[in-house]
C-alpha atoms as a PDB file:
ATOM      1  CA  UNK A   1       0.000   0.000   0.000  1.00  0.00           C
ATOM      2  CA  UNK A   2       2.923   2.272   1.175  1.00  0.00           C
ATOM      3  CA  UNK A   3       4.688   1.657  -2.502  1.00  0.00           C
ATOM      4  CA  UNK A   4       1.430   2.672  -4.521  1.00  0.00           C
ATOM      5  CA  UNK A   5       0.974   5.995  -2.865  1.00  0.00           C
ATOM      6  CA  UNK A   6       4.530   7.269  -2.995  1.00  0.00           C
ATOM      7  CA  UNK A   7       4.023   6.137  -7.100  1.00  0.00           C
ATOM      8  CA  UNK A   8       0.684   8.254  -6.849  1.00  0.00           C
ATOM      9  CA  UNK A   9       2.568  11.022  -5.240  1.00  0.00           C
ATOM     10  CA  UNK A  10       5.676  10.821  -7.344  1.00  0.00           C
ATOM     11  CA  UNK A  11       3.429  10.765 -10.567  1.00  0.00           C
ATOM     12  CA  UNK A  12       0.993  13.541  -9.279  1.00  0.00           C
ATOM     13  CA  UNK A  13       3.853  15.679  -8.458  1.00  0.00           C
ATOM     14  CA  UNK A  14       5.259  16.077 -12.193  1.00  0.00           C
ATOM     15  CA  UNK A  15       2.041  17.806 -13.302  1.00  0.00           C
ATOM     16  CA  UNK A  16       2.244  20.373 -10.251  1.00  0.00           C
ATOM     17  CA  UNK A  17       5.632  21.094 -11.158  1.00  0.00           C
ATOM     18  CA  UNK A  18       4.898  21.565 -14.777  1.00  0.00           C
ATOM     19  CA  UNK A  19       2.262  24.179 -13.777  1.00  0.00           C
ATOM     20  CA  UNK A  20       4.552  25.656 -11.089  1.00  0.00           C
ATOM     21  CA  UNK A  21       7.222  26.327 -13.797  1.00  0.00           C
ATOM     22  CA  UNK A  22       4.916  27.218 -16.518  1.00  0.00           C
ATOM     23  CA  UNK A  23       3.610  29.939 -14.082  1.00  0.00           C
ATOM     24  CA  UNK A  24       6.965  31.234 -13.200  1.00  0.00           C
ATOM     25  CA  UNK A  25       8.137  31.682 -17.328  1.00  0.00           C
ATOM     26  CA  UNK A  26       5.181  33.349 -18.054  1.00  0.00           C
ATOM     27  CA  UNK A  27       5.814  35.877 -15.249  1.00  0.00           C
ATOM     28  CA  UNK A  28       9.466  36.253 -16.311  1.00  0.00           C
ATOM     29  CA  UNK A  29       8.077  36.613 -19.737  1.00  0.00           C
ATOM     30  CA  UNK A  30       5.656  39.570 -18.987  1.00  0.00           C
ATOM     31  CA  UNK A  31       8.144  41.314 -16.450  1.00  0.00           C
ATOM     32  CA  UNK A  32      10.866  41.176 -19.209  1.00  0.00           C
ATOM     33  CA  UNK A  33       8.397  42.569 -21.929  1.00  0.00           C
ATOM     34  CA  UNK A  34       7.093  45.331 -19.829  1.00  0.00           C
ATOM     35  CA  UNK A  35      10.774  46.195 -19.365  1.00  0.00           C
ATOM     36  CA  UNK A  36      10.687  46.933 -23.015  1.00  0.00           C
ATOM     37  CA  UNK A  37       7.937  48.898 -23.355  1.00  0.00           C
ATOM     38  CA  UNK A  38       8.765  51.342 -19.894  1.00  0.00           C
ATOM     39  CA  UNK A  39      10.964  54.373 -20.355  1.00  0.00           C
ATOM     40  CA  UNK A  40      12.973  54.364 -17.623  1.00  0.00           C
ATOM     41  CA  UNK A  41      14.012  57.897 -16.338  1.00  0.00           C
ATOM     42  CA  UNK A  42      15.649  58.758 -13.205  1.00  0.00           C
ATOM     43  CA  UNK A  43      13.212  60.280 -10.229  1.00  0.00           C
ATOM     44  CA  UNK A  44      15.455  63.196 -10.142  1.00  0.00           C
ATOM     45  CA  UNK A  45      14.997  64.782 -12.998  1.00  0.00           C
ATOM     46  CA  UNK A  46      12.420  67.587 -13.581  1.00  0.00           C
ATOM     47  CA  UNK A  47       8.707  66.446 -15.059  1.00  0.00           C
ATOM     48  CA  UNK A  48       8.980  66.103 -18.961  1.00  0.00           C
ATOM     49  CA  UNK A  49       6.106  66.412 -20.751  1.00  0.00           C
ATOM     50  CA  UNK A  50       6.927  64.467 -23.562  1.00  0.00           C
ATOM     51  CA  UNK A  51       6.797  61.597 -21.400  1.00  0.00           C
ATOM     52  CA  UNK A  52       2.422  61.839 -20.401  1.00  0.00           C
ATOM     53  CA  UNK A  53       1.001  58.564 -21.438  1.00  0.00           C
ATOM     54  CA  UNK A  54       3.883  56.799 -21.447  1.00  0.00           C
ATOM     55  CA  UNK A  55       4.594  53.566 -18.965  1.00  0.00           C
ATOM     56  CA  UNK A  56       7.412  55.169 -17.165  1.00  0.00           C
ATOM     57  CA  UNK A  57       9.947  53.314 -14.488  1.00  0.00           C
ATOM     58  CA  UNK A  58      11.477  55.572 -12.559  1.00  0.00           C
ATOM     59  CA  UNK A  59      14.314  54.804  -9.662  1.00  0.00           C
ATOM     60  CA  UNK A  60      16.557  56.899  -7.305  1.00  0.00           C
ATOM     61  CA  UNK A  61      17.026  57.418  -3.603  1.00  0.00           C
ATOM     62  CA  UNK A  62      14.403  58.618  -1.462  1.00  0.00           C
ATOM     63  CA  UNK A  63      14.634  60.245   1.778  1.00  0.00           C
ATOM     64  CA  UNK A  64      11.505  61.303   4.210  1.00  0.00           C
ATOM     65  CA  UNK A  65      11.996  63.300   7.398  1.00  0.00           C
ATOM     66  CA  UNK A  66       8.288  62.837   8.820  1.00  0.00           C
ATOM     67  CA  UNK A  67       6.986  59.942   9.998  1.00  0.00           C
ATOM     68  CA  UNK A  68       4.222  57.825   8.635  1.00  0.00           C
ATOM     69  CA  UNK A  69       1.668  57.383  10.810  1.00  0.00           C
ATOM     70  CA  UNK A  70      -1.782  55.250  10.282  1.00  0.00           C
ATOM     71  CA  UNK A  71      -4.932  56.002  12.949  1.00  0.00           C
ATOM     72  CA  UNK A  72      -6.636  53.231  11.712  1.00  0.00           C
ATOM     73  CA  UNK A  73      -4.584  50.377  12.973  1.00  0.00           C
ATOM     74  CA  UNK A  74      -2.919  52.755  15.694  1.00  0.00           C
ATOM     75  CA  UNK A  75       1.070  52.746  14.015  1.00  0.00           C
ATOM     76  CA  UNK A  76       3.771  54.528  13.091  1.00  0.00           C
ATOM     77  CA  UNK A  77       6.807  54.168  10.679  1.00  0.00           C
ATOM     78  CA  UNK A  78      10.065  56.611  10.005  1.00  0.00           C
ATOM     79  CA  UNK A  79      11.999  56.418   6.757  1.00  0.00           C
ATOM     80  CA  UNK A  80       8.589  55.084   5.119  1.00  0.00           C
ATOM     81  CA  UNK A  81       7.327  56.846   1.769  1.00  0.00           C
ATOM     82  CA  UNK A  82       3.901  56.347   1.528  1.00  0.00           C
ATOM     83  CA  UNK A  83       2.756  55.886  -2.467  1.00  0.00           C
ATOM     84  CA  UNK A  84      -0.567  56.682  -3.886  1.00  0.00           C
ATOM     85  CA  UNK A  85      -1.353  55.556  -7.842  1.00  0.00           C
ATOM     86  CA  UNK A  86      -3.972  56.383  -9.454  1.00  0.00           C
ATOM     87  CA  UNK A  87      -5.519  54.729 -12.717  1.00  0.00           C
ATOM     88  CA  UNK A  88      -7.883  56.023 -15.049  1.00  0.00           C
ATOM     89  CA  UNK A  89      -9.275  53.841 -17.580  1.00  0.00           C
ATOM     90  CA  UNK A  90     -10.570  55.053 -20.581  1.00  0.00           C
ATOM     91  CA  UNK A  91     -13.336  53.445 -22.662  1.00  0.00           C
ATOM     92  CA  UNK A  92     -14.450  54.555 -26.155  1.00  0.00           C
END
């Protein structure tokens, strides 16, 4: 008995790991794309605005003096930068 369920679980595990994987390229694959299509500009220099409507990637060092705090679940954070995005979708 012992013998047929490790073959059950060595034969069920193949297809879980096939998923797993497939799961993982396809995430690779749409990170790597998107990496092509972003403009990547550097968050210190000045607004451009050449660059509206444009998937942009922007990177540099932050640095925050106040301190984060959050009422709601009674908290507070230093050296936190708190981010807001907003998305507007547009349907014609």
């Amino acid at each position: 008995m012992e013998i047929i369920a490790g073959v059950f679980l060595f034969f069920f595990s193949i297809p879980l790991m096939f998923f797993g994987e497939r799961r993982s390229v396809r995430t690779k694959e749409q990170i790597e794309k998107a990496f092509i299509v972003c403009t990547h500009v550097l968050a210190s220099s000045s607004t451009d605005s050449l660059k509206n409507n444009e998937l942009i990637f922007a990177e540099g060092v932050t640095k925050v003096d106040n301190i984060l705090r959050d009422d709601y679940i009674n908290c507070e954070f230093t050296n936190t930068v708190k981010l807001q995005r907003v998305v507007e979708v547009l349907q014609y």
